[in-house]
N, C-alpha and C. Protein backbone atom coordinates (compact mmCIF):
# COMPACT_ATOMS: atom_id res chain seq x y z
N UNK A 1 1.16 21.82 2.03
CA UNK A 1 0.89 21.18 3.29
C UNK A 1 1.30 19.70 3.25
N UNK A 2 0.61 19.02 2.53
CA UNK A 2 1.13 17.51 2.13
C UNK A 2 2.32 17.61 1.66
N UNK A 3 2.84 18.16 0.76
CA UNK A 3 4.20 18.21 -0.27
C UNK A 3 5.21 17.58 0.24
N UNK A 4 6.24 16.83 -0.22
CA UNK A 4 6.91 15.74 0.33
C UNK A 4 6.51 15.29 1.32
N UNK A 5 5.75 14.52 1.28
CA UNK A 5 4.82 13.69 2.54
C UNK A 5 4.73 12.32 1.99
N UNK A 6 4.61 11.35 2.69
CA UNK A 6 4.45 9.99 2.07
C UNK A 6 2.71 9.88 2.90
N UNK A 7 2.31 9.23 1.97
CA UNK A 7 0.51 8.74 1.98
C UNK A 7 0.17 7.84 1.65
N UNK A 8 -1.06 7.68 2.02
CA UNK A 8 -2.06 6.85 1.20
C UNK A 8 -3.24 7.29 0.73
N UNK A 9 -3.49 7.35 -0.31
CA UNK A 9 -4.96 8.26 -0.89
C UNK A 9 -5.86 6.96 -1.19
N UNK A 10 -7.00 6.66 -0.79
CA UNK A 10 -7.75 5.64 -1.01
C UNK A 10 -8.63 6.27 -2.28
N UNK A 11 -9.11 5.93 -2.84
CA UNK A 11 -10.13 6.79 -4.00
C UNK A 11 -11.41 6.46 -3.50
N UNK A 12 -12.44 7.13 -4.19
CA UNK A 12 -13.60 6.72 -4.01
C UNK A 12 -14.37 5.74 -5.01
N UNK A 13 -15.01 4.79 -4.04
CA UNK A 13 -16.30 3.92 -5.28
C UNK A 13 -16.77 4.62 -5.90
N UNK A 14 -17.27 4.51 -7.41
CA UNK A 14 -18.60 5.12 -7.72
C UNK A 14 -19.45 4.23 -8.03
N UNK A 15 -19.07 3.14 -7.85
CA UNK A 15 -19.97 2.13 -8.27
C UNK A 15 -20.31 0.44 -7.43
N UNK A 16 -21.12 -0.28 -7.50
CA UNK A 16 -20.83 -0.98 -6.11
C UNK A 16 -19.64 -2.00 -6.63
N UNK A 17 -19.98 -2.43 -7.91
CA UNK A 17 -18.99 -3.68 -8.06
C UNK A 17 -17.30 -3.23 -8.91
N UNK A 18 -17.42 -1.92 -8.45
CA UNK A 18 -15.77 -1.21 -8.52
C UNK A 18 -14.59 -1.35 -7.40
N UNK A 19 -13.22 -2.57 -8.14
CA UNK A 19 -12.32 -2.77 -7.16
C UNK A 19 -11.98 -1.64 -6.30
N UNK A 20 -12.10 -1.52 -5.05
CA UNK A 20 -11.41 -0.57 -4.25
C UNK A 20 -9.47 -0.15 -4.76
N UNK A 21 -9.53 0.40 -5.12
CA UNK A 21 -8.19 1.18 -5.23
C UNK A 21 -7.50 2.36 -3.96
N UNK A 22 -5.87 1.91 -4.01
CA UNK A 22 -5.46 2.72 -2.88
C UNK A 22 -4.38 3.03 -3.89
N UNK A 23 -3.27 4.33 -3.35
CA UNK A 23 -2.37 4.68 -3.93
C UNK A 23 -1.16 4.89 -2.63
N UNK A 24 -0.04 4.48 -2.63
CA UNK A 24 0.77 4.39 -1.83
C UNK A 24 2.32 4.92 -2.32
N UNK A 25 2.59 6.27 -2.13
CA UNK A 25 3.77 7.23 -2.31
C UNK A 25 3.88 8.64 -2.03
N UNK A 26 4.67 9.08 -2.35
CA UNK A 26 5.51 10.65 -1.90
C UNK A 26 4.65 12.25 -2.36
N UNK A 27 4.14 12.99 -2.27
CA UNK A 27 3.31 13.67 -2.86
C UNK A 27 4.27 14.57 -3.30
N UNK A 28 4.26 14.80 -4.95
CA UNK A 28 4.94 16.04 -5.05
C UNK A 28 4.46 17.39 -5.77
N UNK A 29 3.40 17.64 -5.34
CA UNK A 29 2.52 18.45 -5.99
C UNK A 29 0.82 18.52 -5.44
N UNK A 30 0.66 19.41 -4.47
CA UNK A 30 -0.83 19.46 -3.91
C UNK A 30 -1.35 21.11 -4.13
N UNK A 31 -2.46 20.90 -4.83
CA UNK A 31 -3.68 21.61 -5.24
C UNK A 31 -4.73 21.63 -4.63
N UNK A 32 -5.83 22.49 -5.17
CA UNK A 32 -7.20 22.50 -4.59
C UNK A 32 -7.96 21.89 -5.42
N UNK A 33 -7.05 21.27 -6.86
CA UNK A 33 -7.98 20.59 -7.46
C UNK A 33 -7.33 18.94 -8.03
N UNK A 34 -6.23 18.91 -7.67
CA UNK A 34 -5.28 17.50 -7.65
C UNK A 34 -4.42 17.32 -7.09
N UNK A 35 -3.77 16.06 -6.77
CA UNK A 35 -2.76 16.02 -5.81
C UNK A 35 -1.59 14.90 -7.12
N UNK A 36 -0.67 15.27 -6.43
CA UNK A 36 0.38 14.72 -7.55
C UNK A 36 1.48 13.60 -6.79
N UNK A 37 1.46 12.47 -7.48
CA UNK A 37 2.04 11.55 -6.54
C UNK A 37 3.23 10.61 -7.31
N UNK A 38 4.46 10.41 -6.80
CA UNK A 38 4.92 9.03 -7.03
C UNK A 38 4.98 8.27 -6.77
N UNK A 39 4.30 7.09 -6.57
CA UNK A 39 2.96 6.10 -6.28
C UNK A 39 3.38 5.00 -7.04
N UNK A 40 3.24 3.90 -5.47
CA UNK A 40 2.57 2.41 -6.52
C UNK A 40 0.93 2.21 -6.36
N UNK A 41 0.02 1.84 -7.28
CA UNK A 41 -0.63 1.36 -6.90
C UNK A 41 -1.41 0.46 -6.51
N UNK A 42 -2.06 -0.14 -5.68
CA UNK A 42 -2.68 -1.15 -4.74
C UNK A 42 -3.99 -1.03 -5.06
N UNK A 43 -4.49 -2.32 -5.61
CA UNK A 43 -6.20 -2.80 -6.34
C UNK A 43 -6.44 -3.99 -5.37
N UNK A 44 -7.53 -4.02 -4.74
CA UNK A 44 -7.85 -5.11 -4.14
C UNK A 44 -8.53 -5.85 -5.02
N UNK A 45 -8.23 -7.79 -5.22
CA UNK A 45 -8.39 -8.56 -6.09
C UNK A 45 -8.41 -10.14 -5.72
N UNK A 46 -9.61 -10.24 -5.60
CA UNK A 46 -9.45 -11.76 -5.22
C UNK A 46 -8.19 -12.91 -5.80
N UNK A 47 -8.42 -12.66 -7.03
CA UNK A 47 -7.48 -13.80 -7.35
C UNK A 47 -5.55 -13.42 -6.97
N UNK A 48 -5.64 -12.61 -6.37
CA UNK A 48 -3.63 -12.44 -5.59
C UNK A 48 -4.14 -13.69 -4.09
N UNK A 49 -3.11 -13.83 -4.14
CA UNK A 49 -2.73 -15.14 -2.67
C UNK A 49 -2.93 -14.08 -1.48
N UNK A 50 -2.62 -12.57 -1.44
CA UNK A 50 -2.51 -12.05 0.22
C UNK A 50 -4.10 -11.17 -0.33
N UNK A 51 -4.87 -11.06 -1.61
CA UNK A 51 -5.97 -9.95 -2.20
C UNK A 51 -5.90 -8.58 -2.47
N UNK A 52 -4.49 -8.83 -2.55
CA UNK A 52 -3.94 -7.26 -3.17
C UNK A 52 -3.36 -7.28 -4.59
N UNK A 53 -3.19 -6.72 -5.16
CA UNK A 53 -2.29 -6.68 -6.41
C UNK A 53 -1.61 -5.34 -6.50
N UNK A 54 -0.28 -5.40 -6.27
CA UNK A 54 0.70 -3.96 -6.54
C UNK A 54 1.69 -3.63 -7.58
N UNK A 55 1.53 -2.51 -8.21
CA UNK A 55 2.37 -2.42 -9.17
C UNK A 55 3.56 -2.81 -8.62
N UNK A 56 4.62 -3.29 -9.79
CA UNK A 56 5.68 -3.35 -9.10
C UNK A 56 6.71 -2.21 -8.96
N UNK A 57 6.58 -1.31 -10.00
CA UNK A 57 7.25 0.10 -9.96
C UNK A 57 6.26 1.75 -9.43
N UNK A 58 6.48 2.60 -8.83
CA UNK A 58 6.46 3.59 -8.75
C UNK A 58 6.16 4.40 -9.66
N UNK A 59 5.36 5.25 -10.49
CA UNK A 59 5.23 5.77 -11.15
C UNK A 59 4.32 7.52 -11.03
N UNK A 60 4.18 8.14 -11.92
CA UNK A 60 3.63 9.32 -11.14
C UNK A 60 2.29 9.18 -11.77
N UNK A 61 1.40 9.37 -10.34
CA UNK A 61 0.07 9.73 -10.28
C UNK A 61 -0.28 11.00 -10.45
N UNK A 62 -1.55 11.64 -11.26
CA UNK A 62 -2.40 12.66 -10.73
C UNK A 62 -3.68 12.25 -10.90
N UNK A 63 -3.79 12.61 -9.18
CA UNK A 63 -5.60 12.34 -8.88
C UNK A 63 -6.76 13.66 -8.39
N UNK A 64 -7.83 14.03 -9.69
CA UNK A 64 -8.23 14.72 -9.01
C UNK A 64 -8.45 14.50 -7.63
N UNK A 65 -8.73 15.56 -6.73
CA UNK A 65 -9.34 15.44 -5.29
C UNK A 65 -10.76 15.06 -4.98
N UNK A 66 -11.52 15.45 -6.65
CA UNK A 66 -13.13 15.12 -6.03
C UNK A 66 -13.23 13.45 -6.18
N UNK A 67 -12.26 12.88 -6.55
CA UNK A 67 -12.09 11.08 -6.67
C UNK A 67 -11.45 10.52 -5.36
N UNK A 68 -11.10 11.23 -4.10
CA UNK A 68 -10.59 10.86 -3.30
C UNK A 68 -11.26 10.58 -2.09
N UNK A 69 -11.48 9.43 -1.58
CA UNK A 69 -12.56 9.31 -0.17
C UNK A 69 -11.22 9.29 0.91
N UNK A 70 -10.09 9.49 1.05
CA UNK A 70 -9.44 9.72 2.23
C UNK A 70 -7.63 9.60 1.64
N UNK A 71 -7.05 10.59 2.97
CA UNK A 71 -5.62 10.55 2.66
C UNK A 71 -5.00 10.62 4.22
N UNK A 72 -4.05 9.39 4.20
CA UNK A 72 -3.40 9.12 5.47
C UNK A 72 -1.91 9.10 5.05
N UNK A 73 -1.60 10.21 6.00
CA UNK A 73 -0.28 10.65 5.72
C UNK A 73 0.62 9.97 6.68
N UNK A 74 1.68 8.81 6.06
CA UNK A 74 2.48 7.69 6.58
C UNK A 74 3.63 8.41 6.99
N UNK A 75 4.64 7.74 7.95
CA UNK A 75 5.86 8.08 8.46
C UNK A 75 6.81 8.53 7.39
N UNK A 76 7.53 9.84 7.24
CA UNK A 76 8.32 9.75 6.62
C UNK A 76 9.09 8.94 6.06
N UNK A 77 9.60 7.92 6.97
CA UNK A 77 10.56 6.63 6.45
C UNK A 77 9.88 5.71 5.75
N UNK A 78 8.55 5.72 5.49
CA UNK A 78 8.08 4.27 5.04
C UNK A 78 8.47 4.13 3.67
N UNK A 79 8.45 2.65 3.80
CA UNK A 79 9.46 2.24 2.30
C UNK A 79 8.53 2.04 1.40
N UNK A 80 8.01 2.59 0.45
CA UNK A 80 7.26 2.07 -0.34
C UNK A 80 7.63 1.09 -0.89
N UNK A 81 8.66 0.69 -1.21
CA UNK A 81 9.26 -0.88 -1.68
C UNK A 81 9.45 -2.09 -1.15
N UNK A 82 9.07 -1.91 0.19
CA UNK A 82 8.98 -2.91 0.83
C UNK A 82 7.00 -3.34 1.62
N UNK A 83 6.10 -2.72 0.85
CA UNK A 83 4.44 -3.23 0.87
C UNK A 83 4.53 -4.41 1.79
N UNK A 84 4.00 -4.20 2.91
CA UNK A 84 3.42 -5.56 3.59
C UNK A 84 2.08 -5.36 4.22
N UNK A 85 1.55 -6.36 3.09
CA UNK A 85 -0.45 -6.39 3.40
C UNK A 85 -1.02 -7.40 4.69
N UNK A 86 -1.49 -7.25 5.29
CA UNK A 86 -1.85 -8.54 6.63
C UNK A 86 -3.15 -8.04 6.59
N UNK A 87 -4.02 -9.15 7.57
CA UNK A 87 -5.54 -9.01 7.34
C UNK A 87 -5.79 -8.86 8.86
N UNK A 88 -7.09 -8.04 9.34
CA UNK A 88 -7.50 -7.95 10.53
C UNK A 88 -8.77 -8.34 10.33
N UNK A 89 -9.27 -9.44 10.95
CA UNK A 89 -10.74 -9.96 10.97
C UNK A 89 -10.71 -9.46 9.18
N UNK A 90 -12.03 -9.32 8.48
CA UNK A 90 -11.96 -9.05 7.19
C UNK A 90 -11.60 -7.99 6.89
N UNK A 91 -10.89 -7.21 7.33
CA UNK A 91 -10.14 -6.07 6.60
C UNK A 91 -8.77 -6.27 6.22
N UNK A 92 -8.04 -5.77 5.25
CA UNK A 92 -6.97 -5.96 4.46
C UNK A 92 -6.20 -4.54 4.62
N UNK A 93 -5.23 -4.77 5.45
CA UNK A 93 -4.46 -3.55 5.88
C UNK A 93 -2.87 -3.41 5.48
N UNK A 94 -2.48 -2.15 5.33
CA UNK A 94 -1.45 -2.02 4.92
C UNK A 94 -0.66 -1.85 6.06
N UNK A 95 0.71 -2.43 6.64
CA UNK A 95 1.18 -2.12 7.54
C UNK A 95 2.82 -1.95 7.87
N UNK A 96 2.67 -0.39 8.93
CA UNK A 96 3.05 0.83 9.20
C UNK A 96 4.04 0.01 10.38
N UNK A 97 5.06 0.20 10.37
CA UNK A 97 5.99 -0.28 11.76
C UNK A 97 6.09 0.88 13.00
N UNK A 98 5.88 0.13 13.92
CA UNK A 98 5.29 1.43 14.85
C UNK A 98 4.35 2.47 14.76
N UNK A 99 3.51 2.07 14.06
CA UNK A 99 2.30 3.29 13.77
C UNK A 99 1.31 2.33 13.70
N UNK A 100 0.05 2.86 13.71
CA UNK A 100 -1.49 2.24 13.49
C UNK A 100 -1.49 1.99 11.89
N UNK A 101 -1.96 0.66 11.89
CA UNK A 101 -2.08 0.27 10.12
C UNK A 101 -2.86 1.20 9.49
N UNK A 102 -2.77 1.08 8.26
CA UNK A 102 -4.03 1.68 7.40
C UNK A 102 -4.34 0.66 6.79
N UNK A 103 -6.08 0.99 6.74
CA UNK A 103 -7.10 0.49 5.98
C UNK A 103 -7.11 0.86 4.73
N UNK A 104 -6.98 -0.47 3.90
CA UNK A 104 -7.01 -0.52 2.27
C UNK A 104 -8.58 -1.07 2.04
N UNK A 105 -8.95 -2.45 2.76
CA UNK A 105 -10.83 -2.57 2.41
C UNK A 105 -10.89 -3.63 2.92
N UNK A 106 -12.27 -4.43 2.47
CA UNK A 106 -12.68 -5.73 3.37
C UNK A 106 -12.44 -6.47 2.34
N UNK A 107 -11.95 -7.58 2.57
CA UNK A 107 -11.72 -9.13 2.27
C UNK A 107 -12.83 -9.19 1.40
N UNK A 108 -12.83 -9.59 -0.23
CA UNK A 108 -14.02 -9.97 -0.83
C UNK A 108 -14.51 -8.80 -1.69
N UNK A 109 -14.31 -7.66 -1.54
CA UNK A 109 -14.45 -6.39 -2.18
C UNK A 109 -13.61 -6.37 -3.58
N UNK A 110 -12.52 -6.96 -3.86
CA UNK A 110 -11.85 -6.75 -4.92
C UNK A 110 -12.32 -8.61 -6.18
């Protein structure tokens, strides 16, 4: 269903003072018990200038599914190489050209 799909899988907290983590790439491999990704990933972190920190390469993810609090499936075309983070009131969004941003977290969380 997902399989070559571009996303964003946010993970879940388990803890309160755990950086929010997002994962941003191509799925090539979906299960009922992991999803398989080539992915950069995105840690929210106070000390970056925009409060993101992104890998700079792509690499392959596998995330179980019971670690996942949401998956927003992005435009085919989106470039993963070209990440542009902007802030709405305190939220820190990833943003989609011609589409509704996605939510990565609030300002102060990382």
């Amino acid at each position: 269903m997902l399989k070559d799909r571009m996303v964003r899988v946010k993970l879940k907290k388990h803890f309160h003072e755990q950086r929010p983590m997002n994962f941003v790439g191509k799925v090539t491999a979906f299960s009922d018990v992991y999803v398989v990704l080539e992915a950069k990933g995105l840690m929210l972190a106070r000390q970056q200038p925009n409060g993101v920190q992104i890998d700079k390469v792509a690499t392959p993810q596998v995330i179980p599914r019971e670690n996942i609090d949401s998956i927003r499936v992005l435009p085919d075309n989106f470039d993963m190489n070209a990440l542009k983070i902007s802030t709405e009131g305190q939220q820190l969004v990833l943003v989609v050209d011609g589409k509704r941003d996605v939510f990565l977290g609030e300002l102060g969380e990382g």
